[in-house]
N, C-alpha and C. Protein backbone atom coordinates (compact mmCIF):
# COMPACT_ATOMS: atom_id res chain seq x y z
N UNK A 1 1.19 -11.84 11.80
CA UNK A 1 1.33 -11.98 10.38
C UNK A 1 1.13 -10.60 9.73
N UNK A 2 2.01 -10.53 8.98
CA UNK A 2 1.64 -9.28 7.80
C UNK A 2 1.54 -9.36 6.72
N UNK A 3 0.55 -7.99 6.40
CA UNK A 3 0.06 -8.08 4.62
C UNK A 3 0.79 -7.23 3.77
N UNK A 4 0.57 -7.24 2.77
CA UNK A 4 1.23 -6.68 1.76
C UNK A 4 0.04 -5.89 1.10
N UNK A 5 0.58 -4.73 0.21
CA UNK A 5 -0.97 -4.17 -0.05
C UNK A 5 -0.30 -2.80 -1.06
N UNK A 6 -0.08 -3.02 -2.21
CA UNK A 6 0.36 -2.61 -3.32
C UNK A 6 -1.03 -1.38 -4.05
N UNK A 7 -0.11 -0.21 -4.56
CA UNK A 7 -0.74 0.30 -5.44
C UNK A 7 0.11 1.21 -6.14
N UNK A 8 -0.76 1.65 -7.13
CA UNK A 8 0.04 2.77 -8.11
C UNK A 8 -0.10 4.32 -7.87
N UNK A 9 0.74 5.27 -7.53
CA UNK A 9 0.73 6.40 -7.37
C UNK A 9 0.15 7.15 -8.28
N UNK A 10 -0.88 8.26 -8.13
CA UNK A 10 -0.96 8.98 -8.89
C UNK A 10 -1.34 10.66 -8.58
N UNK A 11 -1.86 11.39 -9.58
CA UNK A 11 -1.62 13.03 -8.94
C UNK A 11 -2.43 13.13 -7.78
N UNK A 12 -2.88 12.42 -7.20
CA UNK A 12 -3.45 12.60 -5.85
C UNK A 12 -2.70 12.41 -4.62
N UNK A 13 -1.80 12.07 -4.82
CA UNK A 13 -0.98 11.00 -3.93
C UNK A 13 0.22 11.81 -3.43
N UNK A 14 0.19 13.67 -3.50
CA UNK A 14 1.45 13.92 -3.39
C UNK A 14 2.75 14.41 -4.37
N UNK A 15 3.32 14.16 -4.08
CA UNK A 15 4.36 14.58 -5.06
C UNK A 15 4.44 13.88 -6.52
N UNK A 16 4.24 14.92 -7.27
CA UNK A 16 3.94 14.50 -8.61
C UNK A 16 5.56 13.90 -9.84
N UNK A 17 6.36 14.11 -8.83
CA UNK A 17 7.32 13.25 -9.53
C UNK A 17 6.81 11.88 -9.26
N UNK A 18 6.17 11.59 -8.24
CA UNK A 18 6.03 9.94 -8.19
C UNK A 18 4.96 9.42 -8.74
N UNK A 19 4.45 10.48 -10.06
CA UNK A 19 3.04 9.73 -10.57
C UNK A 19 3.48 8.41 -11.44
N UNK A 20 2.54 7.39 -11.33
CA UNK A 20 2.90 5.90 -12.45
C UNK A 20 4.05 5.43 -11.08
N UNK A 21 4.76 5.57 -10.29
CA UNK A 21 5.24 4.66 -9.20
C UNK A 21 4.44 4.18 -8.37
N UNK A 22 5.05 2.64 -8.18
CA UNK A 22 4.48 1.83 -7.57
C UNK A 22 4.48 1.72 -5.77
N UNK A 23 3.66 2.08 -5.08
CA UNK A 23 3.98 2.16 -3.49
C UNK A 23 3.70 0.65 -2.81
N UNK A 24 5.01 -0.09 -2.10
CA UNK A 24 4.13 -1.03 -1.94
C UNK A 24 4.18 -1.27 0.00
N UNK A 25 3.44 -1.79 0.80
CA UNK A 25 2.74 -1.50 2.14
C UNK A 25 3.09 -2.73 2.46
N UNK A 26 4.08 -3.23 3.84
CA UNK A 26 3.66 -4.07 4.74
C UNK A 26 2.81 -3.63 5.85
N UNK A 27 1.70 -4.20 6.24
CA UNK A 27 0.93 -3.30 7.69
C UNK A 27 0.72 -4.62 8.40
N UNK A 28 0.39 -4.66 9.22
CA UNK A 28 -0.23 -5.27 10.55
C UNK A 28 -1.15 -4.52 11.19
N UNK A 29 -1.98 -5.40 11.99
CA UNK A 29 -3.39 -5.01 12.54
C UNK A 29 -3.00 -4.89 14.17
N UNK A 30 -2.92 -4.17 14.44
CA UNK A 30 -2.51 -4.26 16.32
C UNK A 30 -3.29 -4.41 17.46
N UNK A 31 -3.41 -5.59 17.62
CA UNK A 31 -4.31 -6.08 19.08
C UNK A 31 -4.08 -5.46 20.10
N UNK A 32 -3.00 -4.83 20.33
CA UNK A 32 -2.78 -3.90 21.02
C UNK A 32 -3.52 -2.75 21.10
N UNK A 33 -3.44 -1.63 20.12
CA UNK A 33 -4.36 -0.43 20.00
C UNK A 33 -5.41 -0.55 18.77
N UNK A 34 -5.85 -1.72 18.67
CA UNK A 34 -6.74 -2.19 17.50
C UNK A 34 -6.49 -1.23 16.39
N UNK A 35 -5.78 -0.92 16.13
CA UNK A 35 -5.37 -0.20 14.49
C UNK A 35 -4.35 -0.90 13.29
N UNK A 36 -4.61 -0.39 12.16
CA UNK A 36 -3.56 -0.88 11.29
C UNK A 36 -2.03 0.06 11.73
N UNK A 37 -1.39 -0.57 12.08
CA UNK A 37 0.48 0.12 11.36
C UNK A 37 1.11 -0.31 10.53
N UNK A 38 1.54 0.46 10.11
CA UNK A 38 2.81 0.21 8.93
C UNK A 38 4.26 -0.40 9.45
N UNK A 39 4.62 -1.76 8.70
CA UNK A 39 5.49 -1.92 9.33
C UNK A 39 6.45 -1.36 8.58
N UNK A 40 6.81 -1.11 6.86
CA UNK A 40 7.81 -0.71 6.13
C UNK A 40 7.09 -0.38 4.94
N UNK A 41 7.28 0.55 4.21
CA UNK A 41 7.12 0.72 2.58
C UNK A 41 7.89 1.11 2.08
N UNK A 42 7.61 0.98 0.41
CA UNK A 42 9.28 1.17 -0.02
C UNK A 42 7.45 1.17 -1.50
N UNK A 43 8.86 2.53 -2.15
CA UNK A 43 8.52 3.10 -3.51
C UNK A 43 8.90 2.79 -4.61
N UNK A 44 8.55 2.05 -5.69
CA UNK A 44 9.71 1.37 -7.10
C UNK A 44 9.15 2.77 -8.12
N UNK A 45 10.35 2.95 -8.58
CA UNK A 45 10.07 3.88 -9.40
C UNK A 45 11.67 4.59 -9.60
N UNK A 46 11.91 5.92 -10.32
CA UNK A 46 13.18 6.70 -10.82
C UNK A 46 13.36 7.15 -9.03
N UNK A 47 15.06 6.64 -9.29
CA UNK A 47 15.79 7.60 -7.60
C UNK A 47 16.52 8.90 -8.56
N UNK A 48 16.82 9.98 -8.07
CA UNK A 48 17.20 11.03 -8.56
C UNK A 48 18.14 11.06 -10.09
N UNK A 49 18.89 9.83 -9.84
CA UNK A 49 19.40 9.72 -11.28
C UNK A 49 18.62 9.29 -12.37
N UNK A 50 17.70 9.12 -12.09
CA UNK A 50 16.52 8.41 -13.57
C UNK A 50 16.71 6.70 -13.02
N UNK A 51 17.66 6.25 -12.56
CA UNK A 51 17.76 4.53 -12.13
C UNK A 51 16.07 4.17 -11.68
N UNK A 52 15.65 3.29 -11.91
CA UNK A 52 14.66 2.60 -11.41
C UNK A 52 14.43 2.24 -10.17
N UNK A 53 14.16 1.68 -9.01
CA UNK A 53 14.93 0.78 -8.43
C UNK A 53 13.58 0.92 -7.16
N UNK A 54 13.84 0.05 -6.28
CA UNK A 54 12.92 -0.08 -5.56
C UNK A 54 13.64 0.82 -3.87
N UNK A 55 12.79 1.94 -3.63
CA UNK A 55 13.27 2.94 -2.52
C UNK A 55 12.69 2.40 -0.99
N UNK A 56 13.08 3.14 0.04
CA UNK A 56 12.43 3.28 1.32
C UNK A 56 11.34 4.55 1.18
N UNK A 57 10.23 3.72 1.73
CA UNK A 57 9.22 5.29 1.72
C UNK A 57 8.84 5.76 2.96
N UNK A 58 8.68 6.31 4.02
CA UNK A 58 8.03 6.16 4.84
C UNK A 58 6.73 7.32 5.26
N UNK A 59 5.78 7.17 6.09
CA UNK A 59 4.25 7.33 6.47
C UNK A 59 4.71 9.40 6.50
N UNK A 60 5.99 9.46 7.36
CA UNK A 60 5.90 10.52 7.71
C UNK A 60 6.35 11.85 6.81
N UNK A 61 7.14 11.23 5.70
CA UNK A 61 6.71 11.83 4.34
C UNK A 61 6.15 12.09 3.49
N UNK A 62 4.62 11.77 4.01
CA UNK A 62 3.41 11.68 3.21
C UNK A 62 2.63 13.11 3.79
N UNK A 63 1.59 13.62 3.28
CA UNK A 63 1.04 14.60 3.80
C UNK A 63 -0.13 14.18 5.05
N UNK A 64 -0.71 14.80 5.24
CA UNK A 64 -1.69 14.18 6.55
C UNK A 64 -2.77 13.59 5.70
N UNK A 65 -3.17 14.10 4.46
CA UNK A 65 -4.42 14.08 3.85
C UNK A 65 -3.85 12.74 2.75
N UNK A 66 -2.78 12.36 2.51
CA UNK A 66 -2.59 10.99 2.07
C UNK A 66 -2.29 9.92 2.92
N UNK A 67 -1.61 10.19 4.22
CA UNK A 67 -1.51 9.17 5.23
C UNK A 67 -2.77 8.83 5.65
N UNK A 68 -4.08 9.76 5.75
CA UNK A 68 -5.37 9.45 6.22
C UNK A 68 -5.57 8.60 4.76
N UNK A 69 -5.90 8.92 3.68
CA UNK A 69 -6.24 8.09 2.18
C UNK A 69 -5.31 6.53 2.76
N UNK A 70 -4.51 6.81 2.71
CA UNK A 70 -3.91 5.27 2.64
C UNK A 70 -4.13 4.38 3.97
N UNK A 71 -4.40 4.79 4.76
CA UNK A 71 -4.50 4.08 6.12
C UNK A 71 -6.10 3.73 5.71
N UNK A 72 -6.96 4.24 5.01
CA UNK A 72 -8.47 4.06 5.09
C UNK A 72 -8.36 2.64 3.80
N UNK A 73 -7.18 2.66 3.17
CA UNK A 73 -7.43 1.86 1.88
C UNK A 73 -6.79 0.15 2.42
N UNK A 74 -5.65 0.69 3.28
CA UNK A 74 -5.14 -0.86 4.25
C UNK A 74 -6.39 -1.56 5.13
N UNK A 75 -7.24 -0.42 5.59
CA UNK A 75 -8.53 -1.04 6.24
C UNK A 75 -9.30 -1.71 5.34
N UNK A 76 -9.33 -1.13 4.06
CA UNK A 76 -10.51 -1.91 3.51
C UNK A 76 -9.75 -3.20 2.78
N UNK A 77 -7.92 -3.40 2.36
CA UNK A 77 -7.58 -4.34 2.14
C UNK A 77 -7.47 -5.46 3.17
N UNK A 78 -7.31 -5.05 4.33
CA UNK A 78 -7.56 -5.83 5.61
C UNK A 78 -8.69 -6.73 5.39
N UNK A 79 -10.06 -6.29 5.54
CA UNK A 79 -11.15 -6.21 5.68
C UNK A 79 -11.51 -7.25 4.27
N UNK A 80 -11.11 -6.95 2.96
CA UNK A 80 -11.38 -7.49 1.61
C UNK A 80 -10.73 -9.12 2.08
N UNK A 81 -9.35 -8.96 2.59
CA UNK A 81 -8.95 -10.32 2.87
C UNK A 81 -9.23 -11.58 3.94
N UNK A 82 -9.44 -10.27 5.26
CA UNK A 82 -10.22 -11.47 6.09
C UNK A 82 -11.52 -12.17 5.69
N UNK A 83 -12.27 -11.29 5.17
CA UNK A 83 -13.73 -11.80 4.91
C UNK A 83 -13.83 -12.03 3.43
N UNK A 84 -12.90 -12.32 2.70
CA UNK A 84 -12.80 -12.74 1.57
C UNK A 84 -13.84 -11.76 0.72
N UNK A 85 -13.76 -10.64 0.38
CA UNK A 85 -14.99 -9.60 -0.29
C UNK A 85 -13.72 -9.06 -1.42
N UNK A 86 -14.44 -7.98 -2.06
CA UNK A 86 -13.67 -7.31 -3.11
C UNK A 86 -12.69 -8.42 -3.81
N UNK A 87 -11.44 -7.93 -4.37
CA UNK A 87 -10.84 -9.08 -5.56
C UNK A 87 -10.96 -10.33 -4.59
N UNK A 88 -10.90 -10.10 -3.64
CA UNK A 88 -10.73 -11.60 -2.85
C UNK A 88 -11.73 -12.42 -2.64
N UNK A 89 -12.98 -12.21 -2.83
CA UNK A 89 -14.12 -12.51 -3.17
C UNK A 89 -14.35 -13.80 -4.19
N UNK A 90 -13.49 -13.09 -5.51
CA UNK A 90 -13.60 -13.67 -6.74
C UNK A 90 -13.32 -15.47 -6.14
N UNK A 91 -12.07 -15.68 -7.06
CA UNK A 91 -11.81 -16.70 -6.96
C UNK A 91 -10.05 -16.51 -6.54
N UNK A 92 -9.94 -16.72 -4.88
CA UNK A 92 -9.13 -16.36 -4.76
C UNK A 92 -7.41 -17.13 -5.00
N UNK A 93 -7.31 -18.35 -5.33
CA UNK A 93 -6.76 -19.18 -5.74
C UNK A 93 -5.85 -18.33 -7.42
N UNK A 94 -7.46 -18.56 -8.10
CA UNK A 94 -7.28 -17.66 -9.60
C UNK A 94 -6.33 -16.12 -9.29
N UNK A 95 -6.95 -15.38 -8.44
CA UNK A 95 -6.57 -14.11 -8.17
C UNK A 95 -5.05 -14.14 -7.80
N UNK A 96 -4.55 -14.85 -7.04
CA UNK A 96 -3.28 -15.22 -6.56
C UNK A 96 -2.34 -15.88 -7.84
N UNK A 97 -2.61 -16.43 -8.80
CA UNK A 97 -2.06 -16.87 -9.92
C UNK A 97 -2.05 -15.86 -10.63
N UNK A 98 -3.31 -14.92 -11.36
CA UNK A 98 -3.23 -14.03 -12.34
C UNK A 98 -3.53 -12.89 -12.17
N UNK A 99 -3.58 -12.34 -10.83
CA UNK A 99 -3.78 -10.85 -10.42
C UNK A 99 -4.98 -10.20 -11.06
């Protein structure tokens, strides 16, 4: 099974055309080499013409020092969802209706 695991870009993240775009993460947990991988991401935000639209992103266009940030943040969304902690904690029913 895979998760989904959404966030918003900002000047930390790299290339500063993509600040206020949305990055969003399928990962899986691998029983294999017990780590998270990425299975696909994709970037919504302006493609070179100003269009909106939702892009392909991938891991190896990221710098080392944001692929480490984001791989540490899928662990802790991992982690928030199995054991129900952080937003998932709340009321997760509610959370799933109104974000």
């Amino acid at each position: 099974m895979t998760n989904i695991y959404e966030k918003q870009l900002g000047k930390n993240n790299g290339n500063t055309n993509f600040i206020g775009d949305k990055l969003i993460v399928e990962y899986i947990h691998s029983s294999v080499s017990n780590e998270i991988k990425v299975v696909e991401m994709w970037r919504v935000g302006e493609d070179w013409s100003g269009e909106v639209k939702k892009q392909e992103h991938q891991m190896t266009w990221m710098s080392h020092e944001s692929r480490a940030s984001l791989i540490a943040e899928l662990e802790e969304d991992m982690t928030d969802k199995a054991c129900k902690t952080g937003v998932y904690g709340k009321n997760l029913q509610e959370y799933m209706l109104n974000g």
